[in-house]
Every structure is written in C-alpha cells, then in structure tokens.
Protein backbone atom coordinates (compact mmCIF):
# COMPACT_ATOMS: atom_id res chain seq x y z
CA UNK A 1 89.30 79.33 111.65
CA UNK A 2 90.56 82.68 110.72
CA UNK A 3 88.57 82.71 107.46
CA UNK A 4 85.43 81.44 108.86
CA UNK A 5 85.62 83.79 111.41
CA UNK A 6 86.11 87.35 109.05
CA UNK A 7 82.89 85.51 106.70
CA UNK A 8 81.00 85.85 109.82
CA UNK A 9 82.33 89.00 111.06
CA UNK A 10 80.82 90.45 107.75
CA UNK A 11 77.53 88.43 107.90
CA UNK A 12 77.12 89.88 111.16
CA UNK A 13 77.47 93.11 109.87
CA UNK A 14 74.99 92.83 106.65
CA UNK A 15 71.94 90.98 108.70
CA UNK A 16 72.53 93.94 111.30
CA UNK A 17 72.42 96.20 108.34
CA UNK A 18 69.44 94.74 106.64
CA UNK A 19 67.87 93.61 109.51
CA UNK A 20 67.98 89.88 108.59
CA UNK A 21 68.19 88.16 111.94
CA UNK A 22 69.00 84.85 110.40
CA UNK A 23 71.76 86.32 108.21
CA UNK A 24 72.82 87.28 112.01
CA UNK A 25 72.25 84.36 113.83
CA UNK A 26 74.65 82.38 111.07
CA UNK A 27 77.17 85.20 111.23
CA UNK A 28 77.40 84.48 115.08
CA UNK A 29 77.66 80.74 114.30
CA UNK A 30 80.75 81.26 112.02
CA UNK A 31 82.24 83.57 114.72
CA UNK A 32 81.75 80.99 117.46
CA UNK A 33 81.99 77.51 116.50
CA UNK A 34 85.25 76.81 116.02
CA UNK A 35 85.99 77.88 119.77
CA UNK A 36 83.56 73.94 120.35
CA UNK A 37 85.39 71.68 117.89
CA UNK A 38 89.04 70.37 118.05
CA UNK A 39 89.04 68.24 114.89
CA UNK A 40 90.56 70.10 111.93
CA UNK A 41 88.00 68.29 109.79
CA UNK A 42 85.13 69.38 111.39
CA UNK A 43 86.41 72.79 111.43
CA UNK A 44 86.16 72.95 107.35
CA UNK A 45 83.04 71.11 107.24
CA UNK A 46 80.79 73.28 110.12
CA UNK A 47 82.57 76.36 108.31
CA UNK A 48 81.89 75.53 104.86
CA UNK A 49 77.64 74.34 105.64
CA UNK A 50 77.78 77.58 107.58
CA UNK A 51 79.16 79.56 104.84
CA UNK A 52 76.34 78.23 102.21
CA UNK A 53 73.95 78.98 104.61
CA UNK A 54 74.98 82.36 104.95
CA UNK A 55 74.72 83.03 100.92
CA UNK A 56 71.60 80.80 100.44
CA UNK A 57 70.08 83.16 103.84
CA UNK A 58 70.65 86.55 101.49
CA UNK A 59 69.31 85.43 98.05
C-alpha cells in the first residue's frame, strides 16, 4: 500500500507539472484505492494495472 501510494504521490506531482490530467487522475487512483479493497491480492493487482497505466499515460 505504502509503495503504491509514494508511485502516485509522484504521478500526481508530474501530470500537475506537465499538465497531463490523466497522468493525474491515475496518480489519485494509486493514492486512493487501497483505502476500498481489503484483499491483499487485490491490493497488488489494482496497484500494479495502475502502475502500468501510469508509465504507458507518459510515453
């Protein structure tokens, strides 16, 4: 959780910075979405879809 959570922290950061919204919106995602799931599993696989999306977003 902690992990996902600093990835999005800094994806929140760069879409603010280069004004990539959906960089942004993803970056929120990672922050938040562990708070709505209570199966460890889930957890790694939200965070690690979210986490591609996040690079695939900036190329």
């Amino acid at each position: 959780m902690v992990i996902f959570s600093l990835l999005g922290i800094w994806a929140i950061k760069e879409g603010r910075r280069e004004a990539n919204i959906k960089q942004l919106l993803l970056g929120i995602g990672l922050v938040g979405y562990s708070y709505f799931t209570s199966e460890v599993w889930l957890v790694w696989l939200i965070g690690v879809a979210l986490s591609v999306a996040v690079f695939r977003v900036r190329e």
